[in-house]
Protein backbone atom coordinates (compact mmCIF):
# COMPACT_ATOMS: atom_id res chain seq x y z
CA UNK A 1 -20.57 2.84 -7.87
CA UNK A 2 -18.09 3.23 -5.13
CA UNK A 3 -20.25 3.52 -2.07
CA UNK A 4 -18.30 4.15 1.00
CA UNK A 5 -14.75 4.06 1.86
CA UNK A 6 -13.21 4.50 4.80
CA UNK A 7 -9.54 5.21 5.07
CA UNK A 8 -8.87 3.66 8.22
CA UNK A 9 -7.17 5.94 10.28
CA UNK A 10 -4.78 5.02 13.30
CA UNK A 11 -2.76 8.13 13.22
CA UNK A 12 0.08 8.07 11.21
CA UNK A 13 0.10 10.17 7.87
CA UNK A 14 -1.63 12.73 5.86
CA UNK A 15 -4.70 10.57 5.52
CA UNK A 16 -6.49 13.44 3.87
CA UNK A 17 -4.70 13.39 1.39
CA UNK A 18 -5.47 10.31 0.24
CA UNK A 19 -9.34 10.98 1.28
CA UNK A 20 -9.44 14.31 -0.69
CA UNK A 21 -7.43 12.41 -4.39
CA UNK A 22 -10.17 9.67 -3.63
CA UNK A 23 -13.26 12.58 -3.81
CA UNK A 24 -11.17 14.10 -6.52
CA UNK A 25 -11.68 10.43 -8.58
CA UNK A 26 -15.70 10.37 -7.92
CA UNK A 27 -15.80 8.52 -4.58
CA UNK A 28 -19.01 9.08 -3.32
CA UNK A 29 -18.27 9.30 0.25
CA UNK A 30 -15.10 9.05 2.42
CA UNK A 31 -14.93 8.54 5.80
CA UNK A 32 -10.95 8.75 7.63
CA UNK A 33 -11.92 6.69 11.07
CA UNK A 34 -10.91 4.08 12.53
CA UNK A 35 -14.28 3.27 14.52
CA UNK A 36 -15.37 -0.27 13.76
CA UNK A 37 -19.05 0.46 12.54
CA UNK A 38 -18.20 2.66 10.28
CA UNK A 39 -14.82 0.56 8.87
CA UNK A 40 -17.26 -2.55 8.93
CA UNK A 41 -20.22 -0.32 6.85
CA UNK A 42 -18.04 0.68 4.60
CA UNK A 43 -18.30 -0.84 1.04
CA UNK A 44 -14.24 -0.69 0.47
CA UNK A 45 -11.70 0.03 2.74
CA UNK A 46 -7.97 2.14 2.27
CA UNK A 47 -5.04 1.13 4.44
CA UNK A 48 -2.37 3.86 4.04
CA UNK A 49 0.15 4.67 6.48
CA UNK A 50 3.85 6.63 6.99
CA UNK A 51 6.84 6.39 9.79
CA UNK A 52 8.36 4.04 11.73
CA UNK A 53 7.13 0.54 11.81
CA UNK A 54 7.38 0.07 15.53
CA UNK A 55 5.41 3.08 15.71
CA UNK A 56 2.73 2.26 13.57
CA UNK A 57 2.32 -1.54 14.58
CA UNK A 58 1.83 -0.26 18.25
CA UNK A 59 -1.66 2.01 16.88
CA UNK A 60 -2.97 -0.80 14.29
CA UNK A 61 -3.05 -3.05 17.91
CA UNK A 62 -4.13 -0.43 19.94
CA UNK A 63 -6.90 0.58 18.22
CA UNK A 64 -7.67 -3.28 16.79
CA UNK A 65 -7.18 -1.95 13.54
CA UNK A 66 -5.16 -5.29 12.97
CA UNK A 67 -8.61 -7.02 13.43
CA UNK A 68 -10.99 -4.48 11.49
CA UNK A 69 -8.80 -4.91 8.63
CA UNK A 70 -8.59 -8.96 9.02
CA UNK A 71 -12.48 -8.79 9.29
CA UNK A 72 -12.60 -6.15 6.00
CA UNK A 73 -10.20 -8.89 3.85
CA UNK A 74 -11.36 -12.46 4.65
CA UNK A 75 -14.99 -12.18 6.25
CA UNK A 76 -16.26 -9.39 4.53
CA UNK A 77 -14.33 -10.26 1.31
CA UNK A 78 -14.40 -6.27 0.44
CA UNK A 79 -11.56 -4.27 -1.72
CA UNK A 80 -9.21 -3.57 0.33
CA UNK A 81 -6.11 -0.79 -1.08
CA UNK A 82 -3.20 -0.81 1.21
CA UNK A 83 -0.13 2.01 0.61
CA UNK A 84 2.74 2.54 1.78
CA UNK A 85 3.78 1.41 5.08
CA UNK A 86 -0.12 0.16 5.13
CA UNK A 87 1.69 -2.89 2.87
CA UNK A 88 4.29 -3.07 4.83
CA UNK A 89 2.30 -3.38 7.56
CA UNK A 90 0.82 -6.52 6.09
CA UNK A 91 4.01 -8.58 5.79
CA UNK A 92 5.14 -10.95 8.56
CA UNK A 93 8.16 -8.75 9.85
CA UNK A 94 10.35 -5.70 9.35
CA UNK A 95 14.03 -5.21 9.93
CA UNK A 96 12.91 -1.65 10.98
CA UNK A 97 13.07 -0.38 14.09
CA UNK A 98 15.72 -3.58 15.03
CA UNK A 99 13.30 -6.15 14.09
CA UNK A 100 8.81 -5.84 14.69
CA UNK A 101 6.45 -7.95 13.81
CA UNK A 102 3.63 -7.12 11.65
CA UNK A 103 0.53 -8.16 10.87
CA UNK A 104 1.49 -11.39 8.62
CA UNK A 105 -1.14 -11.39 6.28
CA UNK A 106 1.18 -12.19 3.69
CA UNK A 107 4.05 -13.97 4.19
CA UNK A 108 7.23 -12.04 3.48
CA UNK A 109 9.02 -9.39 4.92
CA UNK A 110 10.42 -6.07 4.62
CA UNK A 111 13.87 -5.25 4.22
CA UNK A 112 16.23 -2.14 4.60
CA UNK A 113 17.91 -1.05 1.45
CA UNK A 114 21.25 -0.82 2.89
CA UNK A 115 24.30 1.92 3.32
CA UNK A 116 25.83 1.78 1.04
CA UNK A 117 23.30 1.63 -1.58
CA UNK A 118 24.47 1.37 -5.19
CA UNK A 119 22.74 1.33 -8.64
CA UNK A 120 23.83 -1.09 -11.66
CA UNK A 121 26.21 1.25 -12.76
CA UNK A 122 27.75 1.61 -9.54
CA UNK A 123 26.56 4.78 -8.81
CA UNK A 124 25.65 5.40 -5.39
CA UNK A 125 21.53 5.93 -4.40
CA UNK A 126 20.40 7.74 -1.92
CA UNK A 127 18.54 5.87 1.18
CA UNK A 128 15.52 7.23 1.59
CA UNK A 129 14.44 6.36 -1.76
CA UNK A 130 12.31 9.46 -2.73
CA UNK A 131 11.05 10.22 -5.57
CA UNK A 132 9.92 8.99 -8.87
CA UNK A 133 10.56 5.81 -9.95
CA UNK A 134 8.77 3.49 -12.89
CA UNK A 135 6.82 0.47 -11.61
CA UNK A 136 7.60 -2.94 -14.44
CA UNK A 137 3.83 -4.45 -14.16
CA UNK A 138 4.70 -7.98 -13.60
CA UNK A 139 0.90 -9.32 -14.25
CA UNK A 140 -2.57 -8.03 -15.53
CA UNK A 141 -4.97 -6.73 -12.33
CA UNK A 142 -8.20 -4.14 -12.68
CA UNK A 143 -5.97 -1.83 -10.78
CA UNK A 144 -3.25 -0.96 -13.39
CA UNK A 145 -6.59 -0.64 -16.61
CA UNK A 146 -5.27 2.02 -18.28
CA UNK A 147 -2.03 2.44 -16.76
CA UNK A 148 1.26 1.97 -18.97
CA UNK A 149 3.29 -0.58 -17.98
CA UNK A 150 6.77 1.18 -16.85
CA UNK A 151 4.86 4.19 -15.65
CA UNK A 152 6.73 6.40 -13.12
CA UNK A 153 4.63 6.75 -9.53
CA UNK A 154 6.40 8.90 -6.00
CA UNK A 155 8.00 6.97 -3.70
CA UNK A 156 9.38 7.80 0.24
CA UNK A 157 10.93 4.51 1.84
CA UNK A 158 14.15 3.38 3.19
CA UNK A 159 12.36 -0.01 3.41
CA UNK A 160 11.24 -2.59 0.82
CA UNK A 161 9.26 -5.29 0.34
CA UNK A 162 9.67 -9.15 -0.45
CA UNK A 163 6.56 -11.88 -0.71
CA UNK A 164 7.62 -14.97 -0.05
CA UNK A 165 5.15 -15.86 -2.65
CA UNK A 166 6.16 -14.55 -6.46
CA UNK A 167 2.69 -14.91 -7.82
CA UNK A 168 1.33 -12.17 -5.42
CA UNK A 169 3.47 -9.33 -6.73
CA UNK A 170 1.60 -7.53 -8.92
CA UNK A 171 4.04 -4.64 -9.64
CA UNK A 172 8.32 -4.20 -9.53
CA UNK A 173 10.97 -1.88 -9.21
CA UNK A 174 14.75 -1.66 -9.04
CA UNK A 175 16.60 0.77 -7.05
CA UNK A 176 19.86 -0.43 -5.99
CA UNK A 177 18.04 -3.92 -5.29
CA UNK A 178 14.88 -5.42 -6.84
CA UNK A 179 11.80 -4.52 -4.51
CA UNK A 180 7.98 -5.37 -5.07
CA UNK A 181 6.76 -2.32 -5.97
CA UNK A 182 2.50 -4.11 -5.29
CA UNK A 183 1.06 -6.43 -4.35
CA UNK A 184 -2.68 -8.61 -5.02
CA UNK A 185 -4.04 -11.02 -3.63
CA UNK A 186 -7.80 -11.88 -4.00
CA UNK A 187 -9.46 -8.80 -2.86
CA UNK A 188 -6.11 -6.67 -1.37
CA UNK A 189 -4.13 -4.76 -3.52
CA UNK A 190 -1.11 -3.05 -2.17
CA UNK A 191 1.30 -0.50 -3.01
CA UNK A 192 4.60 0.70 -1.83
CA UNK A 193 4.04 4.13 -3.82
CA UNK A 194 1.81 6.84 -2.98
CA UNK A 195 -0.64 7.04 -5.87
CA UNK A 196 -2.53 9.97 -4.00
CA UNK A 197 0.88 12.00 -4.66
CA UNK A 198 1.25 10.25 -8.33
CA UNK A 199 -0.64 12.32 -10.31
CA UNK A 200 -2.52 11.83 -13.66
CA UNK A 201 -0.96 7.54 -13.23
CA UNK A 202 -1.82 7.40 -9.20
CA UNK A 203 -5.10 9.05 -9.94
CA UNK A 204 -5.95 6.64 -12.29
CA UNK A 205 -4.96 3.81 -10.16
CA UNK A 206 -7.30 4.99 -7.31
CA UNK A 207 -10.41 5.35 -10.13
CA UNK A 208 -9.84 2.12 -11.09
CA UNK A 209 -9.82 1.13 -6.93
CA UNK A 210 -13.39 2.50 -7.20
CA UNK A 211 -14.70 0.56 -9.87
CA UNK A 212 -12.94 -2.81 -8.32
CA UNK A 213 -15.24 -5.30 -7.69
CA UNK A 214 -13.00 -7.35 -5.81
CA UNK A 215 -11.75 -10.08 -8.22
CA UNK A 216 -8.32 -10.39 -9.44
């Protein structure tokens, strides 16, 4: 049973999208807030975000959605699902926006793809990476049951990830450079993709989300 989630929402993004493919998987109830009762009530908690770092960083603080989502991860101990810049977020600084400091939940940090960009073949790739690309499942997690390893999910970034720490990435992908693709850690699993704009494999990702008890 999923219970509540609340997509915590600091105001950056189509967060209904993401609330409307969780109803679509059999969540139970969503709530998009970012008031504390109802983020703390909540049985499991999404962290999504788009734009600029800088940006965002400056709402999670504002709003002490740095905090909620600290209190969500290590006191509550509660499935936590971070996408998209909401991973980013979690890393200990960008090169976006000239250098920002994020939340440093986990250390690592996020890195610009570069201009010029160019694949293995020494063809050149567009910066923003957008579109699909397939995801090499680098170790077994709930999160990918049922998923094929090297299955194709939608990306929009011109920034990428790196954990300092190997074991945490859960999921890879090359594009010019090698970039984790997710991350999981205990109770947080993250993704750089959009599985809400995924389809049949990002739909299946977010059921499996539902069913998470937490345990890696």
């Amino acid at each position: 049973m999923s219970g509540v989630v609340a997509v915590i929402d600091y105001g950056m993004g189509n967060l209904h999208s993401v609330a409307s493919a969780l109803e679509h998987v059999g969540a139970e109830k969503v709530v998009v807030t970012h008031d504390a009762e109802q983020i703390r009530q909540a049985d499991r908690v999404v962290f999504p975000g788009v734009g600029a770092m800088r940006d965002c960083m400056a709402e999670i603080r504002r709003l002490e959605c740095d905090s909620l989502l600290a209190d969500a991860l290590v006191e509550q101990h509660k499935p936590v699902l971070a996408i998209c810049v909401g991973m980013q977020a979690l890393m200990a600084r960008s090169e976006e926006n000239d250098g920002v400091d994020c939340l440093n939940l986990i250390p690592g940090d996020v890195r610009y793809f570069g201009n010029p960009l160019t694949g293995a073949a020494g063809e050149r790739l567009k910066v923003p990476h957008m579109g699909w690309n397939s995801v090499r499942q680098t170790r077994d997690h709930p999160l990918w049951h049922g998923i094929d390893d090297g299955t194709r999910f939608y990306f929009v970034h011109s920034y990428y990830v790196h954990a300092e720490d190997r074991a945490l990435v859960a999921g890879a992908l090359d594009y010019g450079v090698a970039a984790d693709a997710a991350l999981a850690r205990d109770n947080l699993f993250a993704t750089q993709f959009h599985p809400e704009k995924s389809h049949t494999a990002g739909l299946k990702l977010l059921k499996n989300f539902l069913a998470w008890d937490g345990q890696s």
